[in-house]
Protein backbone atom coordinates (compact mmCIF):
# COMPACT_ATOMS: atom_id res chain seq x y z
CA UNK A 1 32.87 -123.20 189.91
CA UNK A 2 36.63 -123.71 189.63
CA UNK A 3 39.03 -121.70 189.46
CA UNK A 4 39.70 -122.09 185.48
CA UNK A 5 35.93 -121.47 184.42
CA UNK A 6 36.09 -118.72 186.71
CA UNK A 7 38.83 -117.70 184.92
CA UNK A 8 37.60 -118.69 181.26
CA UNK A 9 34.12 -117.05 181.90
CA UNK A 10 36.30 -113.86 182.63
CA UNK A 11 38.02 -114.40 179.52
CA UNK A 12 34.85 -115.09 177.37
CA UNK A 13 32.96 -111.74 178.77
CA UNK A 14 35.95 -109.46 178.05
CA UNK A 15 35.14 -110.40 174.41
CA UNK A 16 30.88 -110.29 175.19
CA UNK A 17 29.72 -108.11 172.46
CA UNK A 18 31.84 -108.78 169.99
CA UNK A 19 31.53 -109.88 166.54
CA UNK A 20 33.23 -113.27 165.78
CA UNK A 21 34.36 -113.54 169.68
CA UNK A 22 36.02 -117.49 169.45
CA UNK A 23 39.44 -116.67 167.77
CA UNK A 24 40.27 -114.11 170.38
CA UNK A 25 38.61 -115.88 173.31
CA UNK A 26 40.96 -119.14 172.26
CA UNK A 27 43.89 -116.91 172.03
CA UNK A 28 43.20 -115.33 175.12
CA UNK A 29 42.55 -118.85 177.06
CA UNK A 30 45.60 -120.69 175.09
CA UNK A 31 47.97 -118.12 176.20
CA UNK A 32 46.62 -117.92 180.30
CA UNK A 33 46.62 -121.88 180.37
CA UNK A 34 48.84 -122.91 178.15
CA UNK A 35 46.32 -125.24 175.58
CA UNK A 36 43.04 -125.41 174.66
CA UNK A 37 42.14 -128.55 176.04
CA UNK A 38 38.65 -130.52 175.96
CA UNK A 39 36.89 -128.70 179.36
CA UNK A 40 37.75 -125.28 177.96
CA UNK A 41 36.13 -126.51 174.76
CA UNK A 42 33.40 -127.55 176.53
CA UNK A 43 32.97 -124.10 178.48
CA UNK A 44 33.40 -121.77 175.50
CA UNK A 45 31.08 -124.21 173.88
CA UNK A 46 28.98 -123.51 175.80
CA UNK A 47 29.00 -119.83 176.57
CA UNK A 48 29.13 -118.73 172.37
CA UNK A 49 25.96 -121.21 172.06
CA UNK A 50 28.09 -123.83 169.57
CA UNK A 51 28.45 -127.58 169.60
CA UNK A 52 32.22 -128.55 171.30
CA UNK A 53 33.02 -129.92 167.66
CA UNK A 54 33.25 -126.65 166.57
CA UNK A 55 35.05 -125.43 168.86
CA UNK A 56 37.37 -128.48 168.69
CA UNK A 57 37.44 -128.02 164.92
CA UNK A 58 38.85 -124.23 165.39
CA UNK A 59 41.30 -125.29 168.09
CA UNK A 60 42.61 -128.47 165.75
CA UNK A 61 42.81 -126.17 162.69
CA UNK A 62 45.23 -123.70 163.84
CA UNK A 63 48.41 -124.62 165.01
CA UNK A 64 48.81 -121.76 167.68
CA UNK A 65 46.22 -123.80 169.65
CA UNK A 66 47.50 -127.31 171.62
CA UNK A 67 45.42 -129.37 173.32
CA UNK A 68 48.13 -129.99 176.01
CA UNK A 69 50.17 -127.52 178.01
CA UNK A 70 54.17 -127.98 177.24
CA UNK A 71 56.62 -125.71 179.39
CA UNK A 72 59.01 -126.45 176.91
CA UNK A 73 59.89 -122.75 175.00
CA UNK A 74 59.32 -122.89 171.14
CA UNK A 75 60.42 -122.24 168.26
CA UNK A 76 58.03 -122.44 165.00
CA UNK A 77 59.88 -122.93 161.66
CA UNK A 78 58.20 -122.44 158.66
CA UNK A 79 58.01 -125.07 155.66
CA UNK A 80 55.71 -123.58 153.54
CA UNK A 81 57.34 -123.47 149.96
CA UNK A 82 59.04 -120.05 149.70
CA UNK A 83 61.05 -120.96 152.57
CA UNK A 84 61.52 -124.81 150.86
CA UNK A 85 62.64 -122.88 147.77
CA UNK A 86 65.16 -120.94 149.81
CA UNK A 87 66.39 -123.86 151.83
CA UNK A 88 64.40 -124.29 155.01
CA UNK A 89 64.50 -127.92 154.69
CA UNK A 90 68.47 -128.17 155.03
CA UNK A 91 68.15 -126.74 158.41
CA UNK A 92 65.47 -128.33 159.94
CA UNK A 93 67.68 -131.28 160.97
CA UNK A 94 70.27 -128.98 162.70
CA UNK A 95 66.92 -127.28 165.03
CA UNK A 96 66.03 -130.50 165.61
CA UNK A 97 69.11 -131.61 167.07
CA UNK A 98 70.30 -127.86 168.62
CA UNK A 99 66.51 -128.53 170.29
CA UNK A 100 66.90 -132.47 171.89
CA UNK A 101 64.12 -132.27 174.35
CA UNK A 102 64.61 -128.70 175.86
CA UNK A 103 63.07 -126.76 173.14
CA UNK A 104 59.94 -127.72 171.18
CA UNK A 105 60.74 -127.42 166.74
CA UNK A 106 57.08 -127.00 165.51
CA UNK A 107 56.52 -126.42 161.98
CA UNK A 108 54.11 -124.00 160.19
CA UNK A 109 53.27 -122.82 157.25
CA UNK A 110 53.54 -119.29 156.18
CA UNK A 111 54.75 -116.74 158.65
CA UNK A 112 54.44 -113.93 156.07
CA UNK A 113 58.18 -113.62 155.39
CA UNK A 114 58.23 -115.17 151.94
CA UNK A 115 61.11 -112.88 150.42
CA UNK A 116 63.22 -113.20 153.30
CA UNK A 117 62.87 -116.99 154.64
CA UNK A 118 64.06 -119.16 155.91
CA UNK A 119 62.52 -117.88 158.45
CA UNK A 120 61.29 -119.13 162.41
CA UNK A 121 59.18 -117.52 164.77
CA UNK A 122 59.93 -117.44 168.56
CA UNK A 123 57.18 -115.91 171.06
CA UNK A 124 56.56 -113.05 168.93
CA UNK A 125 60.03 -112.25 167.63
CA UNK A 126 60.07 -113.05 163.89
CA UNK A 127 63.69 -114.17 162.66
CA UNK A 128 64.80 -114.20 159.25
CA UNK A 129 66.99 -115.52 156.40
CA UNK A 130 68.54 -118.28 158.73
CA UNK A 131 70.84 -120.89 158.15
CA UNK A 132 72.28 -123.63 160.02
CA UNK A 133 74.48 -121.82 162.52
CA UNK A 134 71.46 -118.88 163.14
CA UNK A 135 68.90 -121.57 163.67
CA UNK A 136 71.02 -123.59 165.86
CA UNK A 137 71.88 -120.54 167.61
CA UNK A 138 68.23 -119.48 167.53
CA UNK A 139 67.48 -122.73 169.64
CA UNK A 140 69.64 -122.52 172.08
CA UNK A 141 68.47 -119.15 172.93
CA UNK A 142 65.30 -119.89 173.09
């Protein structure tokens, strides 16, 4: 057994018991790893007694989930449409280009913060009412 089932099994009986255990188990494995990718499917697959394509389904649904580790830090700007109606999309271009390649700009939609967008999540620091100089800033402090 290597290393990362070892590790995933760990991860999969902390949740044993529980009721609706795969959210929390692919929370638990994207944040140790990095990603969700196709053997970690495969093992929690396994373990929870469902086909890998539902497992991949979950993991492909929700954007917290990647099916690649990136080292990159990120920021995740929301474009649902409160923030389009209070301007996200004029600063999307200025992360972009604050980001080049050192920071990952991933969009989302909906962080909650309809009456006070635009708004970006980093980690889990929320930001709010941004505009092109506090996003760009934002980025570079990510």
């Amino acid at each position: 057994m290597s290393t990362k089932e070892q590790k995933i099994g760990e991860i999969i009986a902390e949740h044993q018991g529980r009721e609706g255990p795969l959210l929390p188990i692919l929370h638990d494995v994207q944040e140790e790893f990095g990603c969700v990718d196709v053997e970690a499917e495969a093992i929690i697959a396994k373990a929870l007694n469902l086909s890998r394509a539902d497992v991949h389904g979950v993991v492909s649904f929700y954007h917290d989930y990647s099916p690649e580790a990136d080292p990159r830090p990120v920021v995740q700007v929301c474009r649902a449409e409160a923030c389009k109606a209070r301007g996200v999309e004029k600063i999307i271009e200025q992360a972009k280009a604050a980001a080049g390649e050192r920071v990952k700009i991933s969009t989302v939609y909906c962080l909650g913060l309809c009456s006070a967008g635009p708004a970006a999540r980093t980690g889990d620091d929320l930001h709010i009412r941004l505009d092109e100089q506090s996003i760009a800033k934002l980025v570079d402090n990510a």
